[in-house]
Protein backbone atom coordinates (compact mmCIF):
# COMPACT_ATOMS: atom_id res chain seq x y z
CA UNK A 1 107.22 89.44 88.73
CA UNK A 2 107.09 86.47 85.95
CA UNK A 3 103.85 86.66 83.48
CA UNK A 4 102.99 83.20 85.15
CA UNK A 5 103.24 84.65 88.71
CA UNK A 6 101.32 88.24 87.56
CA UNK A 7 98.58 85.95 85.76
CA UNK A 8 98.06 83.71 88.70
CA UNK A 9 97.71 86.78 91.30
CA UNK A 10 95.07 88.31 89.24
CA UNK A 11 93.46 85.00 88.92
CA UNK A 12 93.34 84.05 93.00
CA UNK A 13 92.16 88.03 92.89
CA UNK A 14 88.96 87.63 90.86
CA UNK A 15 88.50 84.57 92.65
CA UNK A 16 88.28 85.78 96.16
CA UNK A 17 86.56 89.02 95.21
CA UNK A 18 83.29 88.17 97.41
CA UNK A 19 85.48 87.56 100.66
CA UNK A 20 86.79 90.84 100.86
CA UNK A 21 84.39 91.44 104.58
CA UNK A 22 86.52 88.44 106.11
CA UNK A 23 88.80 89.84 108.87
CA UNK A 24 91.66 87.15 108.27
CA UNK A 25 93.04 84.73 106.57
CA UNK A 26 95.55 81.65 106.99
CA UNK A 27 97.44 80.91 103.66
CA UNK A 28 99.56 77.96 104.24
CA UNK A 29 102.01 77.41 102.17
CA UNK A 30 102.56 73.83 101.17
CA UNK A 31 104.95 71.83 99.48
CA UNK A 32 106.11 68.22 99.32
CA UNK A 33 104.39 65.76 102.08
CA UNK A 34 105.43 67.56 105.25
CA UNK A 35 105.03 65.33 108.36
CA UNK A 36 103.80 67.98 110.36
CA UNK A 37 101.23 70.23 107.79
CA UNK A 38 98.97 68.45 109.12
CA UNK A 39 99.27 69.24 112.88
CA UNK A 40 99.18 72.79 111.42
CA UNK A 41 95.83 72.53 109.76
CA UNK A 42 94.73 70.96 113.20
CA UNK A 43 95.81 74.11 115.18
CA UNK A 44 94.17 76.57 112.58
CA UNK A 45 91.22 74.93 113.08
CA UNK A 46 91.62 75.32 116.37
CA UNK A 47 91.50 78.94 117.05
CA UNK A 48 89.06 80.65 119.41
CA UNK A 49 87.99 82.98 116.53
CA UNK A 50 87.70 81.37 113.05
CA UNK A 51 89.96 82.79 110.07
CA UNK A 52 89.71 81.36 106.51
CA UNK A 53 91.93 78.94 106.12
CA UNK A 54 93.77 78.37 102.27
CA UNK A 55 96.47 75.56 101.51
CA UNK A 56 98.39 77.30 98.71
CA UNK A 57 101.03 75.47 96.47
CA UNK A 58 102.57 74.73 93.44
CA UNK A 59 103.51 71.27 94.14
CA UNK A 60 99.70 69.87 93.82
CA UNK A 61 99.50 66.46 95.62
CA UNK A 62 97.23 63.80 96.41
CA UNK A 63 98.50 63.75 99.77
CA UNK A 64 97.37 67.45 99.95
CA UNK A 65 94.17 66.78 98.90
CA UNK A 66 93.06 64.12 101.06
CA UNK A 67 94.51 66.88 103.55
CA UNK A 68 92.05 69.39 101.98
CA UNK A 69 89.30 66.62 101.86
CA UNK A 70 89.26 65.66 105.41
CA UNK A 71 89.64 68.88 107.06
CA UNK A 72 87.53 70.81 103.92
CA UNK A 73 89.97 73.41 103.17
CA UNK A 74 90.47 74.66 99.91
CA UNK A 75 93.72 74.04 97.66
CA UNK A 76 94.82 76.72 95.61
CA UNK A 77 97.59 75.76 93.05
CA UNK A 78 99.85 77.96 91.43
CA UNK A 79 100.85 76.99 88.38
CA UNK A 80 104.82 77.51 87.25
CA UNK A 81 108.12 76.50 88.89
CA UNK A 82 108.25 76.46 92.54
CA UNK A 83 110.14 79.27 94.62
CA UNK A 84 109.29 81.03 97.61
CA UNK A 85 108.73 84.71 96.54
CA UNK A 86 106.41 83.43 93.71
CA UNK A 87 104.65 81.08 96.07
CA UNK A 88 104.01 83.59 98.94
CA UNK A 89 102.81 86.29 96.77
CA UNK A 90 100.16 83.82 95.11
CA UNK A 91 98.93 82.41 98.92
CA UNK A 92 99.25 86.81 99.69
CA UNK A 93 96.98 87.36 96.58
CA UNK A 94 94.25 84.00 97.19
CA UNK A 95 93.65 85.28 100.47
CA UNK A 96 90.25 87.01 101.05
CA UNK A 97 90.66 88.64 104.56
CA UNK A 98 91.61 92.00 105.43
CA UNK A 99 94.87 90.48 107.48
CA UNK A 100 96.82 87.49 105.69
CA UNK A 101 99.27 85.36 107.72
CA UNK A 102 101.41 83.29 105.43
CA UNK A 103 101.41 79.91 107.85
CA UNK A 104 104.33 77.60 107.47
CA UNK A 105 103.09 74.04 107.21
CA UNK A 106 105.74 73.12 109.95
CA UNK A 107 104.89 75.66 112.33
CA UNK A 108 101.89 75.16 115.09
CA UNK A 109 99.36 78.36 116.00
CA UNK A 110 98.45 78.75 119.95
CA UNK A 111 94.65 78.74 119.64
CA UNK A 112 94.61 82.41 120.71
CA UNK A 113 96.38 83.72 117.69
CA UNK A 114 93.26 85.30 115.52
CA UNK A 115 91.48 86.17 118.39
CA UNK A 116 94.42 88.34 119.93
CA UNK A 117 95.60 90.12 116.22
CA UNK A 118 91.44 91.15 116.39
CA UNK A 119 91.94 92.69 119.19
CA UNK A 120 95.06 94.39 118.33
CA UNK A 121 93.19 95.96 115.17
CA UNK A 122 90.70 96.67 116.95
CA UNK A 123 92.78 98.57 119.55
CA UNK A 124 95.31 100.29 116.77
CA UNK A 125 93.09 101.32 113.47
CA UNK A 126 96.20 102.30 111.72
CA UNK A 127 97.67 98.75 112.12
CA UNK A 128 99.30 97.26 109.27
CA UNK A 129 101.39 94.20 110.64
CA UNK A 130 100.60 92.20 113.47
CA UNK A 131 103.25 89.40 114.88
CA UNK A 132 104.07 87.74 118.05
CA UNK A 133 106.60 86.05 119.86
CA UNK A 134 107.81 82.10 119.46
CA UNK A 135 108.35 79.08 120.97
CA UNK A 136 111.13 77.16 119.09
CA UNK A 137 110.55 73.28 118.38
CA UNK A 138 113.61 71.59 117.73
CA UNK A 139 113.94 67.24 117.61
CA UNK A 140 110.00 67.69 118.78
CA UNK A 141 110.39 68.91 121.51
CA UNK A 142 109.85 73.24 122.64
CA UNK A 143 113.45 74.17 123.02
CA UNK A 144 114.78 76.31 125.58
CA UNK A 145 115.54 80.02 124.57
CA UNK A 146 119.03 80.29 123.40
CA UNK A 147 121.33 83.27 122.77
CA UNK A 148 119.44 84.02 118.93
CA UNK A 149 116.04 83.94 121.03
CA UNK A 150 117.42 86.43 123.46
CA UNK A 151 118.74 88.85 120.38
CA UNK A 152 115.34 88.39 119.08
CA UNK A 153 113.38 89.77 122.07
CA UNK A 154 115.94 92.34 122.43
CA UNK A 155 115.49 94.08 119.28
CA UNK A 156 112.05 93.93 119.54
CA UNK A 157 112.05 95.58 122.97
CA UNK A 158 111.49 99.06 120.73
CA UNK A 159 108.14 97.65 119.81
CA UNK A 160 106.76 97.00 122.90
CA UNK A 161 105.96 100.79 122.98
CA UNK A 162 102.82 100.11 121.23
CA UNK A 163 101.94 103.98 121.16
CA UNK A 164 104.54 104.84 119.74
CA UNK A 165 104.85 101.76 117.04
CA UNK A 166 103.37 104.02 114.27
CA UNK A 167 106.60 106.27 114.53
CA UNK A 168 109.26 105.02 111.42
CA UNK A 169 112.31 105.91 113.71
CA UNK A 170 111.06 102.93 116.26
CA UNK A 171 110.33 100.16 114.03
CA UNK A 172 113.48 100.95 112.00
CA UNK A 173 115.29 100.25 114.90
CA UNK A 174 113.76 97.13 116.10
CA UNK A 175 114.86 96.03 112.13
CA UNK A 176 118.50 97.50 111.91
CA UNK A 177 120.56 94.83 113.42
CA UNK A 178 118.69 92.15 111.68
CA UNK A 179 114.92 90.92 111.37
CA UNK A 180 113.98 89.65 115.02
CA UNK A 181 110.37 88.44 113.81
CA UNK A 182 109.65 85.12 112.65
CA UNK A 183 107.79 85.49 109.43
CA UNK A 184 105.04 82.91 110.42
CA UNK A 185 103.76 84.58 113.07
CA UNK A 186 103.14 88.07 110.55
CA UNK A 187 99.14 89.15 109.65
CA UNK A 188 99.61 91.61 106.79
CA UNK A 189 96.71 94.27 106.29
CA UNK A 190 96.22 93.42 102.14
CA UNK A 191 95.06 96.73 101.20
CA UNK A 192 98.66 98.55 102.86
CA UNK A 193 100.88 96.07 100.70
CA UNK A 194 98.99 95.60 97.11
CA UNK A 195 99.30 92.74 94.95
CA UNK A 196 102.49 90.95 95.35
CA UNK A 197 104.50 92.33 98.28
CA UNK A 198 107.61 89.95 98.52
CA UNK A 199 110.78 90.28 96.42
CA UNK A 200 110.55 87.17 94.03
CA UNK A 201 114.86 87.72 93.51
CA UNK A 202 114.94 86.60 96.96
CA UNK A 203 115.11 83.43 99.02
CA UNK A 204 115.73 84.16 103.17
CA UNK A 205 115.61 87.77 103.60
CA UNK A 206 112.22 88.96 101.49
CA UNK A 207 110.22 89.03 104.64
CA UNK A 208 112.69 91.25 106.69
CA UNK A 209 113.20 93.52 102.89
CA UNK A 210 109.13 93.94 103.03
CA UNK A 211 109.20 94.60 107.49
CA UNK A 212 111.88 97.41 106.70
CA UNK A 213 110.26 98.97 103.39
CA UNK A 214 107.02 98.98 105.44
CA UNK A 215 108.89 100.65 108.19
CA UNK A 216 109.79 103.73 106.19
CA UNK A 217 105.84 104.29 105.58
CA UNK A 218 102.87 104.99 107.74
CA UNK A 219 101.28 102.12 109.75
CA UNK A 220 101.73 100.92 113.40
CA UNK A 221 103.87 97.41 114.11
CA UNK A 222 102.19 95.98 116.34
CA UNK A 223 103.79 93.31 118.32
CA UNK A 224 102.35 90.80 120.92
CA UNK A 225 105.08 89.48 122.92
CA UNK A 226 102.72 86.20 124.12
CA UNK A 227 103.96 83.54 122.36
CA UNK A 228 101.02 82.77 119.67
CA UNK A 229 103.30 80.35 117.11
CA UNK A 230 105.70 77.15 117.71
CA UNK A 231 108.51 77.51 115.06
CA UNK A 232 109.85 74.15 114.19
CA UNK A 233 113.79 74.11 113.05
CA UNK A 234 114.74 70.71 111.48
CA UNK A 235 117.14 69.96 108.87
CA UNK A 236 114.70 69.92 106.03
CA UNK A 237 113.37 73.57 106.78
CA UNK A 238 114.21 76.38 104.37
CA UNK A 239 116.42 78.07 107.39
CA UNK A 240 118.09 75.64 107.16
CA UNK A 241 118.77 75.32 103.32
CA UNK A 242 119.38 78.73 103.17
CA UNK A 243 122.20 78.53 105.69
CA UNK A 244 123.47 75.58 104.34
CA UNK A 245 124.25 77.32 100.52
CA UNK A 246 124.98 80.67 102.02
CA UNK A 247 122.15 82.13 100.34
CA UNK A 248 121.24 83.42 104.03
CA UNK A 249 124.56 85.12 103.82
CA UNK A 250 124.78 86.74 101.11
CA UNK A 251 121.26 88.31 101.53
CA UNK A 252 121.75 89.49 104.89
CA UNK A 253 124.45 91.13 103.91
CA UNK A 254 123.22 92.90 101.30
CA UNK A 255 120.37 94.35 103.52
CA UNK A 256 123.17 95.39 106.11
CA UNK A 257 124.66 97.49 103.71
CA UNK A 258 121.59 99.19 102.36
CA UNK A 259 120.75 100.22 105.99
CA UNK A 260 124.28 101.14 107.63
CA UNK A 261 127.48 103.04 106.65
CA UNK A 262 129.96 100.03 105.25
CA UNK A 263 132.39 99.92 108.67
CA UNK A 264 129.15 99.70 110.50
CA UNK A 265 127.20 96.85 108.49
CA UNK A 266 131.49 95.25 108.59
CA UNK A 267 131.22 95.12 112.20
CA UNK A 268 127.53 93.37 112.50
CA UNK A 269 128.69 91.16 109.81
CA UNK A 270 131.25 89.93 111.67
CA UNK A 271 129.21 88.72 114.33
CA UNK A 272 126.46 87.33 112.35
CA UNK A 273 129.17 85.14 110.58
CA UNK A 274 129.93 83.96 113.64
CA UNK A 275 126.14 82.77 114.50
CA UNK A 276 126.33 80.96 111.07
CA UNK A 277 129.58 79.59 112.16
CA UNK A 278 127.88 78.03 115.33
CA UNK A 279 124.50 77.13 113.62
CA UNK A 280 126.29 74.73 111.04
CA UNK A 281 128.52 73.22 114.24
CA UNK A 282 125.01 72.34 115.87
């Protein structure tokens, strides 16, 4: 972690020191003048159960704080060079509530999302990440599932055993063949992760790296397969980018061959190429 990033963390930390009784917290993570942050902030407002809501960035705007202004929600600014591990670990450390989800500004909550991950806690004491299933949004429209959807419930199928979602051998295998949960959709209980979780020498895979290093200690995944989150994909998106550069690539990769013998992680490589293959055709 960068002296900038470190003195900013313990900065949002002294800051939010009298919320630590909330239950949960939003952290959106903002950049630029996204088209849709704002139908984001509208659907966090919306929930059945109130969270605290934070916009976090490091790409201060006016057109974030009129944002902040009109739906009075609190900008918190990171100061330094933008990049995504830095970022999320700053909108990890400004949030006050026991559970943090790191909201993408794209990305549109079902109204149900706070109150269900309370009732998961509630139900599971030992509960250290929450997430749910998707909806995709692609040209504006909720797409219909495709092959990567199907994958995606697949490998989560292991978590649907709820009882036994404590045990390491089950969630390692719902992460082994690749990371089947969409990062938005994540609640993160702060005191099982510390002060900046996410790998800052990483750009696609630092959720999945902190899902499968949270796997290998104690804690239940919990995961609600309601769709609670519409994930937008447009050309514009980090996904995207990622893909794009082969940074996605590269990174998966190197998390292949950290969990399987090398002819192993060859063979799933060889399919995932593939599914980059396709993606870029689309």
């Amino acid at each position: 972690m960068t002296r900038n990033t470190a003195e900013d963390s313990s900065r949002v930390a002294r800051e939010t020191e009298g919320n630590k009784g909330m239950m949960h917290t939003f952290a959106v993570c903002a950049y630029g003048e996204s088209p849709y942050l704002e139908a984001c902030l509208k659907s966090l407002k919306a929930q059945t159960v109130p969270s605290e809501i934070l916009i976090c960035t490091s790409t201060p705007s006016a057109f974030l704080d009129r944002l902040s202004g009109k739906y009075g929600i609190p900008v918190k600014v990171r100061k330094g060079t933008p990049g995504i591990g830095p970022d999320w670990n700053f909108a990890f450390d400004a949030a006050g509530g026991r559970y943090v989800t790191l909201a993408h500004q794209d990305d549109i909550y079902g109204k149900h999302y706070t109150e269900t991950l309370e009732r998961a806690a509630a139900a599971w004491p030992d509960m250290t990440i929450f997430t749910t299933a998707s909806v995709t949004i692609k040209n504006g429209r909720p797409a219909r599932a495709g092959l990567p959807e199907l994958v995606k419930l697949l490998l989560r199928m292991p978590l649907r055993l709820k009882a036994l979602s404590h045990l390491s051998f089950v969630k390692r295998l719902a992460l082994s063949f690749g990371n089947p949960v969409i990062c938005p959709s994540c609640a993160y209980l702060k005191e099982a992760f510390g002060s900046a979780p996410f790998a800052e020498d990483r750009k696609f895979v630092l959720d999945w790296q902190l899902l499968y290093d949270a796997a290998l200690r104690p804690g239940r995944l919990v995961c609600e397969e309601r769709p609670l989150i519409l994930y937008r994909v447009h050309k514009d998106a980090a996904t995207a980018k990622c893909i794009g550069d082969h940074v996605r690539e590269a990174e998966e990769e190197e998390m292949f061959r950290r969990i399987w013998p090398a002819r192993i992680a060859d063979l799933i490589l060889h399919f995932y190429r593939r599914s980059y293959e396709a993606y870029e055709e689309n």
